[in-house]
C-alpha atoms as a PDB file:
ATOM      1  CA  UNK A   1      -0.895  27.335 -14.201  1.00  0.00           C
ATOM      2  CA  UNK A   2      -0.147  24.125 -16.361  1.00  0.00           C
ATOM      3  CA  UNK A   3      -1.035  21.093 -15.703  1.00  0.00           C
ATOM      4  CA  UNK A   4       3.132  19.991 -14.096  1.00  0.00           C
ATOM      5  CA  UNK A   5       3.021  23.235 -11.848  1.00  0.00           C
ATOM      6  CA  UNK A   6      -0.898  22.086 -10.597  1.00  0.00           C
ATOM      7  CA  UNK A   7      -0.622  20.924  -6.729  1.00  0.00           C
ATOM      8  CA  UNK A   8      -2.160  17.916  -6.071  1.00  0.00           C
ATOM      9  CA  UNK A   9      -5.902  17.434  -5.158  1.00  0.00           C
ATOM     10  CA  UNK A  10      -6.300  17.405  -1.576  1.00  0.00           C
ATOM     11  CA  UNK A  11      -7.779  14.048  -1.459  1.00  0.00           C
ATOM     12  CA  UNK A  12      -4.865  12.924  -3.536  1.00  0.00           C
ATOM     13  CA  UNK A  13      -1.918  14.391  -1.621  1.00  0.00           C
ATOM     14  CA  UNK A  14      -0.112  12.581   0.997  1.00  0.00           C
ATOM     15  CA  UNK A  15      -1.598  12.887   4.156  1.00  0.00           C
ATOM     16  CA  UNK A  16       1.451  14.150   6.111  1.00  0.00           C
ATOM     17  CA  UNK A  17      -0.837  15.154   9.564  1.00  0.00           C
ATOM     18  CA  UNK A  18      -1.532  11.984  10.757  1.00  0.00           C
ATOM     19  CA  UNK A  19       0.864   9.242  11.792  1.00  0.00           C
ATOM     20  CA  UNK A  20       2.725   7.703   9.140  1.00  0.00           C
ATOM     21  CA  UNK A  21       1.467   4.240   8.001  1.00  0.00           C
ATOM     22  CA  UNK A  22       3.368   1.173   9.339  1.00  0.00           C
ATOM     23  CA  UNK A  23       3.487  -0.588   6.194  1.00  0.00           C
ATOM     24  CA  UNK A  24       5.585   2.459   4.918  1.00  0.00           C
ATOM     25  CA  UNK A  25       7.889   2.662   7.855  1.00  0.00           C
ATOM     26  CA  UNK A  26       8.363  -1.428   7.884  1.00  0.00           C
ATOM     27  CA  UNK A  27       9.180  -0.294   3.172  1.00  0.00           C
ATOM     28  CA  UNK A  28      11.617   2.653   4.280  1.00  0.00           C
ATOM     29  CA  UNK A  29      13.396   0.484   7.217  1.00  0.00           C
ATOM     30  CA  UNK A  30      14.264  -2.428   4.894  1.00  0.00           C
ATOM     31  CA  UNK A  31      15.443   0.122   2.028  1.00  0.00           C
ATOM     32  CA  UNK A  32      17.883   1.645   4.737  1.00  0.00           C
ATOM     33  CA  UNK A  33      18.714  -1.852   5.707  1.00  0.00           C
ATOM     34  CA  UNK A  34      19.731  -2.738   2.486  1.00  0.00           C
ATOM     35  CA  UNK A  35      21.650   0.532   2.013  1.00  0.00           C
ATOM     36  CA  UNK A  36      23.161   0.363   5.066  1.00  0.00           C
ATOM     37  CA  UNK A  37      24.424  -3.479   4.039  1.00  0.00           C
ATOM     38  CA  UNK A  38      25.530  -2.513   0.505  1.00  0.00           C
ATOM     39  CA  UNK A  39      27.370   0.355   2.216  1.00  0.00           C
ATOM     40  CA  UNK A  40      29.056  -1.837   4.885  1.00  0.00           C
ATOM     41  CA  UNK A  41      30.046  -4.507   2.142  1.00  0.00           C
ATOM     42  CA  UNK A  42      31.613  -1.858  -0.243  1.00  0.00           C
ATOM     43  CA  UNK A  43      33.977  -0.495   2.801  1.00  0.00           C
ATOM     44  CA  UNK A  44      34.688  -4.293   4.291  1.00  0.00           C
ATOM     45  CA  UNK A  45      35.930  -4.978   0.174  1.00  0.00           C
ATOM     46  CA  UNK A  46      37.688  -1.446  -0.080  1.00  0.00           C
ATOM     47  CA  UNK A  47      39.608  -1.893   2.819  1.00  0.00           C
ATOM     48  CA  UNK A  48      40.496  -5.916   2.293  1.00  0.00           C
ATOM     49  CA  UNK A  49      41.659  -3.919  -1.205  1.00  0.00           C
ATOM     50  CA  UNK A  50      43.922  -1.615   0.211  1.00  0.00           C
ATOM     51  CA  UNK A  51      45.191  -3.338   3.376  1.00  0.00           C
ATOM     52  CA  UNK A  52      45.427  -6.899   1.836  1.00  0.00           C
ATOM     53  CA  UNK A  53      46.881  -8.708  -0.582  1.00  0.00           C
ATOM     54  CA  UNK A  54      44.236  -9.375  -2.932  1.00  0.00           C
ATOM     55  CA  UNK A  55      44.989 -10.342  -6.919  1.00  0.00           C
ATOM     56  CA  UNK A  56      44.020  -7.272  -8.166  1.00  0.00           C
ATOM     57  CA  UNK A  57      44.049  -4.489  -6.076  1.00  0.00           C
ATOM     58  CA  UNK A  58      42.641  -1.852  -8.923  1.00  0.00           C
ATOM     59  CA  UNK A  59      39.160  -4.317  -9.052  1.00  0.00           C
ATOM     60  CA  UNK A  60      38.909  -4.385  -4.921  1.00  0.00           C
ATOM     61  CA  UNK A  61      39.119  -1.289  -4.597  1.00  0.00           C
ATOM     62  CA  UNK A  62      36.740  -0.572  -8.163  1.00  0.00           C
ATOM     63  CA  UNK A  63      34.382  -3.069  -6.134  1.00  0.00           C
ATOM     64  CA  UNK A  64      34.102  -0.966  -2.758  1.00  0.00           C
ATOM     65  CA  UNK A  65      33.688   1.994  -4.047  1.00  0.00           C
ATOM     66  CA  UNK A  66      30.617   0.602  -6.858  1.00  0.00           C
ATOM     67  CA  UNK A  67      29.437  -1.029  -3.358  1.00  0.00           C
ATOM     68  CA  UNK A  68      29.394   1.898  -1.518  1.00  0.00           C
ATOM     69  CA  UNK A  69      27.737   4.409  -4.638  1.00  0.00           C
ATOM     70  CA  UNK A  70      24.916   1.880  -4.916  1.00  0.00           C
ATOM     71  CA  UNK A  71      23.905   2.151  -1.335  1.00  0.00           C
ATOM     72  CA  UNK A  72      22.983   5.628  -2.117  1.00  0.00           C
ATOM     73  CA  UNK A  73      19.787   4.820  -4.126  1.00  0.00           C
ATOM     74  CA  UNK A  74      18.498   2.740  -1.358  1.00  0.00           C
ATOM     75  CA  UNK A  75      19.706   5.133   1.490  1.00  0.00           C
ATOM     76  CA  UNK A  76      18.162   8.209  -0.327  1.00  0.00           C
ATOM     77  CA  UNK A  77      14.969   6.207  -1.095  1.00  0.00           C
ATOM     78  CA  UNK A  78      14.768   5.330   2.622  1.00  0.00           C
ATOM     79  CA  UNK A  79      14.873   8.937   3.863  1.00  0.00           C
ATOM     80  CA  UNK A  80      12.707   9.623   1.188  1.00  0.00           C
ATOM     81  CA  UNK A  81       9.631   7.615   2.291  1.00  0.00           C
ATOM     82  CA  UNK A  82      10.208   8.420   5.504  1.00  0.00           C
ATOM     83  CA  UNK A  83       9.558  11.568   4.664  1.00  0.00           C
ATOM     84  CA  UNK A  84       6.463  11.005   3.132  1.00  0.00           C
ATOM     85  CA  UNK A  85       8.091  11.787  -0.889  1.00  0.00           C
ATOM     86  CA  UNK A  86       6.500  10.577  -3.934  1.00  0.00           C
ATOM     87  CA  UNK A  87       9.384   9.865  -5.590  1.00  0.00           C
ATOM     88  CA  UNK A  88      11.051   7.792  -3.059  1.00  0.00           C
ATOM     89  CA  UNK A  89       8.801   4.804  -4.190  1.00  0.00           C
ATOM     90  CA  UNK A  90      10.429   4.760  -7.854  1.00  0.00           C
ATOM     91  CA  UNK A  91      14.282   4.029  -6.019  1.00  0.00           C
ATOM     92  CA  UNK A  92      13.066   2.015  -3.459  1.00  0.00           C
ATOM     93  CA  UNK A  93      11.262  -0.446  -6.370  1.00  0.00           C
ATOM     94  CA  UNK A  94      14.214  -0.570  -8.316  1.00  0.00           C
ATOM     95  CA  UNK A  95      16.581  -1.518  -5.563  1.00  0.00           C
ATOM     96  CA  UNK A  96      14.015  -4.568  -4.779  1.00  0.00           C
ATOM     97  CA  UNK A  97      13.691  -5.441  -8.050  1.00  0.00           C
ATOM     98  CA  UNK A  98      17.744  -5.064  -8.497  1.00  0.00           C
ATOM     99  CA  UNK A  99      18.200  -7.542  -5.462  1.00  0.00           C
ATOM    100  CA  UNK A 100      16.331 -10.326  -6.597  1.00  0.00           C
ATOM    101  CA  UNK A 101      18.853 -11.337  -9.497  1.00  0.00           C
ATOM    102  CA  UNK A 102      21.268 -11.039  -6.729  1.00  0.00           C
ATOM    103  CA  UNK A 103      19.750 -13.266  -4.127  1.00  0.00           C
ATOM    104  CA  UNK A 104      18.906 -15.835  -6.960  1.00  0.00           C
ATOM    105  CA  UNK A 105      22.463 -15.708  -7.938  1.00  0.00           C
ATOM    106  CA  UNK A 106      23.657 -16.423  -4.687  1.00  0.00           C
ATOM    107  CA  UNK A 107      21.048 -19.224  -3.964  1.00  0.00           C
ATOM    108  CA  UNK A 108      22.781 -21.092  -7.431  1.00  0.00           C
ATOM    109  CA  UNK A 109      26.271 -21.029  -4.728  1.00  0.00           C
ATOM    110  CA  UNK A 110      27.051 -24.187  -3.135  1.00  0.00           C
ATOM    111  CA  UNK A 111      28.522 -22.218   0.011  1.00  0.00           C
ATOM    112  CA  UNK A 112      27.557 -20.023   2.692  1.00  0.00           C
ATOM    113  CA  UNK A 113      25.846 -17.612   0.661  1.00  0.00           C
ATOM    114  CA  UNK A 114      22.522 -19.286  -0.169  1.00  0.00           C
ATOM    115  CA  UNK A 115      21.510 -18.198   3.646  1.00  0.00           C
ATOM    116  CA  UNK A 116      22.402 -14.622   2.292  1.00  0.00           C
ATOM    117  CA  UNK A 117      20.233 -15.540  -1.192  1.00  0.00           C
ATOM    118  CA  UNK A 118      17.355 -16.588   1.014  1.00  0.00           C
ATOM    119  CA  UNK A 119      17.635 -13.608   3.479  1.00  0.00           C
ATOM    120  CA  UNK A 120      18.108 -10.683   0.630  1.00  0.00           C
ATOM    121  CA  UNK A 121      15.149 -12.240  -1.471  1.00  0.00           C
ATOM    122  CA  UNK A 122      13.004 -12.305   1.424  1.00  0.00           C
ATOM    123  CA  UNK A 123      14.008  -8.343   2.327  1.00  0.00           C
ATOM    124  CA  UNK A 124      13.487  -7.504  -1.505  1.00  0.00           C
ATOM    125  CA  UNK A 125       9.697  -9.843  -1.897  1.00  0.00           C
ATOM    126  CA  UNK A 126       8.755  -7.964   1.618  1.00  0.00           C
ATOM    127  CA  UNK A 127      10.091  -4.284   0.471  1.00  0.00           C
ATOM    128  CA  UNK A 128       8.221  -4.970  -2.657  1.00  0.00           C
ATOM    129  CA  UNK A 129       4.957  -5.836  -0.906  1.00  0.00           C
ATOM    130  CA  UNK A 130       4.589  -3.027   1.192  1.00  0.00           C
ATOM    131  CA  UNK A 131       5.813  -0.686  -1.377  1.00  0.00           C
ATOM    132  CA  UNK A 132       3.090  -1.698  -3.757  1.00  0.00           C
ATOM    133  CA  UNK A 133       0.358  -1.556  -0.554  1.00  0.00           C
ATOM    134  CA  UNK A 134      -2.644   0.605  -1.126  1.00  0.00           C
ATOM    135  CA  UNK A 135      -1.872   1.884   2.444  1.00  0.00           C
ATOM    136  CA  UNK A 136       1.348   3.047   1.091  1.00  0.00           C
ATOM    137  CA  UNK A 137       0.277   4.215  -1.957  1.00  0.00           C
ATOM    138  CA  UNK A 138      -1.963   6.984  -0.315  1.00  0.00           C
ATOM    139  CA  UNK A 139       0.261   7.900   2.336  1.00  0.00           C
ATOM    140  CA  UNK A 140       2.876   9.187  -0.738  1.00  0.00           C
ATOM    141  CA  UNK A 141       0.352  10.848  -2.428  1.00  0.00           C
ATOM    142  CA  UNK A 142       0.426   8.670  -5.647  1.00  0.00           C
ATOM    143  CA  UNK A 143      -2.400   8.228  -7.997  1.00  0.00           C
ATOM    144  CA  UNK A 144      -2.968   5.467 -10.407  1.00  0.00           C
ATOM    145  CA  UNK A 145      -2.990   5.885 -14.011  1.00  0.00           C
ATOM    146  CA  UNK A 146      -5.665   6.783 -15.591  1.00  0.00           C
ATOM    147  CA  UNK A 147      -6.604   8.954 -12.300  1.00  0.00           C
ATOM    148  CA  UNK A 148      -8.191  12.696 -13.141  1.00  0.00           C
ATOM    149  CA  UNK A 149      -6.616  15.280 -11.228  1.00  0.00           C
ATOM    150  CA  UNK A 150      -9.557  15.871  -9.452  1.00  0.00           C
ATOM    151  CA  UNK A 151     -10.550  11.765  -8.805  1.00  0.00           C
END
């Protein structure tokens, strides 16, 4: 067997037989949250595209549908790590390390998006947090680097 086909040491695998840690349910809730947002915003722009009057319709409607395509990564990372998946962690970092731009972005507005600035940086700080947890860490099975198969 080579060394990408060896399974995981036992005390290095996720432990899928007990309950799932909080700190990973609280990581894959505000992933789907922010998913679930992105995916609400990019059908609110699509349809104000098609069904208003907007100054270019082509961009609206390019808008929506970018909207709605980037709320897969966070969606897919959310069923991911509720699933107890190694890999989910990878999607779910990038999305909170995507956001923060965003919300800083929107906290430079002088209008009703710094509340949305201060709300989506706080999601993206907390997601990052309990993503990074030991606790979580484990419960997906993922070592360190520098980590012998057999550590």
């Amino acid at each position: 067997m080579s060394s990408e086909q060896t399974p995981l040491a036992p005390e290095t695998a996720p432990d899928t037989t007990g309950p799932r840690p909080r700190r990973l349910t609280y990581a894959a809730a505000l992933a789907g949250l922010e998913g679930l947002a992105l995916l609400v915003g990019g059908v609110w722009i699509l349809v104000l595209g098609i069904t208003g009057d907007p100054d270019d319709r082509g961009q609206a409607v390019t808008g929506g549908l970018t909207l709605m395509a980037l709320a897969l990564l966070p969606l897919v990372a959310a069923r991911g790590l509720l699933g107890r998946r190694g890999w989910s962690r990878g999607p779910a970092v990038i999305t909170q390390i995507m956001a923060l731009p965003v919300a800083y972005n929107l906290l430079q507005a002088d209008s009703m998006a710094i509340p949305a600035g201060i709300a989506l940086a706080v999601v993206a700080v907390a997601a990052l947090v309990l993503l990074v947890n030991a606790e979580t860490t484990r419960a997906l099975g993922i070592r360190g680097p520098g980590r012998a198969q057999g550590e």
